[in-house]
Protein backbone atom coordinates (compact mmCIF):
# COMPACT_ATOMS: atom_id res chain seq x y z
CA UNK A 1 -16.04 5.99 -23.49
CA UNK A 2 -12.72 6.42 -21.92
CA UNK A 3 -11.91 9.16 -19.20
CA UNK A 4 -10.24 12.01 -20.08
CA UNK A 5 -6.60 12.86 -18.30
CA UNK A 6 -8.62 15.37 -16.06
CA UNK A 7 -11.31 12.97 -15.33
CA UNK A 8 -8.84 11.05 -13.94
CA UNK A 9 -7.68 12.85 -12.15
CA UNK A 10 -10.54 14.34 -10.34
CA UNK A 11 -11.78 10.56 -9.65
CA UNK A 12 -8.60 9.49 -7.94
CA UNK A 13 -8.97 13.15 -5.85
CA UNK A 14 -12.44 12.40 -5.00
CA UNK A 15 -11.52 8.81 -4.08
CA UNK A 16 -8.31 10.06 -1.86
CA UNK A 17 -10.83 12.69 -0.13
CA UNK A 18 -13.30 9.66 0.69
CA UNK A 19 -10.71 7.83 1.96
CA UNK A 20 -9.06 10.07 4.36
CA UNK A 21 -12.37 11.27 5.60
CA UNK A 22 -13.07 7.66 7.11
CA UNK A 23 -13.43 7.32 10.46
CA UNK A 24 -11.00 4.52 11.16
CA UNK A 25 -10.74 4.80 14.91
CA UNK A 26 -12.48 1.59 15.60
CA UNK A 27 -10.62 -0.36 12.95
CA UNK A 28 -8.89 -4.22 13.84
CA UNK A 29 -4.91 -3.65 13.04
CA UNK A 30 -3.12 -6.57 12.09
CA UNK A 31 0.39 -7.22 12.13
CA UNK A 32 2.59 -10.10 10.46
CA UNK A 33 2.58 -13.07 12.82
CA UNK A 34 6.03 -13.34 14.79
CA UNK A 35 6.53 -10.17 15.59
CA UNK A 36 7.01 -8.80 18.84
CA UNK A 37 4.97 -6.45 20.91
CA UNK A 38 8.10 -4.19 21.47
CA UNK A 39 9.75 -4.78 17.74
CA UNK A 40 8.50 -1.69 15.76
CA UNK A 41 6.20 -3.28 12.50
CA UNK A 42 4.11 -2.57 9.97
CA UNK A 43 0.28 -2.50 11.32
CA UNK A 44 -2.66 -2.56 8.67
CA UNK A 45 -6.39 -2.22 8.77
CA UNK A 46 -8.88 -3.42 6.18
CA UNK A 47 -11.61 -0.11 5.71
CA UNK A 48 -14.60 -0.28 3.78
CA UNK A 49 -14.70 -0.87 -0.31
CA UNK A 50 -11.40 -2.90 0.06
CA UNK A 51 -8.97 -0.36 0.98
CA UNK A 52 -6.51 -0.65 3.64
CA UNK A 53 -4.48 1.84 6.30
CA UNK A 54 -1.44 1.49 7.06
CA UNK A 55 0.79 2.44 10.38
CA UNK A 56 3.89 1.98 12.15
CA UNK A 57 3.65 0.01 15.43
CA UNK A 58 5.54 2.97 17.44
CA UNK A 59 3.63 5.82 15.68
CA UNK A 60 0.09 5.32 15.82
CA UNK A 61 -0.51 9.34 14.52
CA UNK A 62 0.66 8.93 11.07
CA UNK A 63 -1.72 6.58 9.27
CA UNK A 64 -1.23 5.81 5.13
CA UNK A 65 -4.26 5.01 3.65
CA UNK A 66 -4.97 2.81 0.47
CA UNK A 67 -7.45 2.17 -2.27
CA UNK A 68 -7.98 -1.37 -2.99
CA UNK A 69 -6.08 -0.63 -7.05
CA UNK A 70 -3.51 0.73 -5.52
CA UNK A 71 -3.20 -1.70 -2.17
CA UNK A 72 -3.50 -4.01 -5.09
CA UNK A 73 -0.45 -2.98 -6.98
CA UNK A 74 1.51 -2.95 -4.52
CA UNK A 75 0.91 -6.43 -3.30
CA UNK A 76 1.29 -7.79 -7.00
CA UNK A 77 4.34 -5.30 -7.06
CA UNK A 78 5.68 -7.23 -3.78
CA UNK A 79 5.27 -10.48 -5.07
CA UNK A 80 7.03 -9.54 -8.00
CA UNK A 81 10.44 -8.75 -6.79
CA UNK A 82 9.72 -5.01 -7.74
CA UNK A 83 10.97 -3.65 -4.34
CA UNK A 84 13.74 -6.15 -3.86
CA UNK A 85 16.51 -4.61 -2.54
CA UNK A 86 19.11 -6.98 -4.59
CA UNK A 87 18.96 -6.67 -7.96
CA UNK A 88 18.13 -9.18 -10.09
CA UNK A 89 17.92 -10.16 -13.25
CA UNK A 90 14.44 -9.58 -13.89
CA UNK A 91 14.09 -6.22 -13.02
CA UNK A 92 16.84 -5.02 -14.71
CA UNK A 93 19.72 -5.91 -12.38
CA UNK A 94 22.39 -8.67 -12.62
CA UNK A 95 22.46 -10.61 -15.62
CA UNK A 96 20.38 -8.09 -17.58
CA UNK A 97 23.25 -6.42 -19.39
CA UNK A 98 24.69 -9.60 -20.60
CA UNK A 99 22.06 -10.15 -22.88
């Protein structure tokens, strides 16, 4: 049986709540390799049930945390051109209105 609009909702609550209420100040941040010390960067950390945090190198306080379907759409998102910032024919840009 499928879950209703408010079930949904309440799950994806509950599952934010979890999240946030981690303890994540022994977590392993990893940056993209090449990047230096002083360069500000994105930093994540891998939690528990595969979601991820996520922090800037030069602000350590605000941490963005992640469930592993949405970590997950954003990395197939990525991949896909979906936050390019040139547009392109795929995605609706160049090209696209010639057809």
């Amino acid at each position: 049986m499928a879950e209703t609009e408010a079930e949904i909702k309440a799950r994806k609550e509950r599952e934010r709540d979890e999240l946030y209420a981690l303890d994540i100040s022994g977590v392993e941040w990893h940056c993209a390799p090449g990047t230096e010390q002083h360069e500000e960067r994105v930093e994540i950390a891998y939690l528990p049930g595969g979601a991820v945090a996520m922090r800037s190198s030069l602000d350590h306080d605000t941490v963005l945390r992640y469930t592993e379907a949405e970590w997950r759409a954003f990395v197939l998102g990525a991949r896909d051109g979906e936050f390019d910032l040139e547009p392109a024919e795929h995605n609706g840009g160049l090209g696209a209105a010639a057809e």
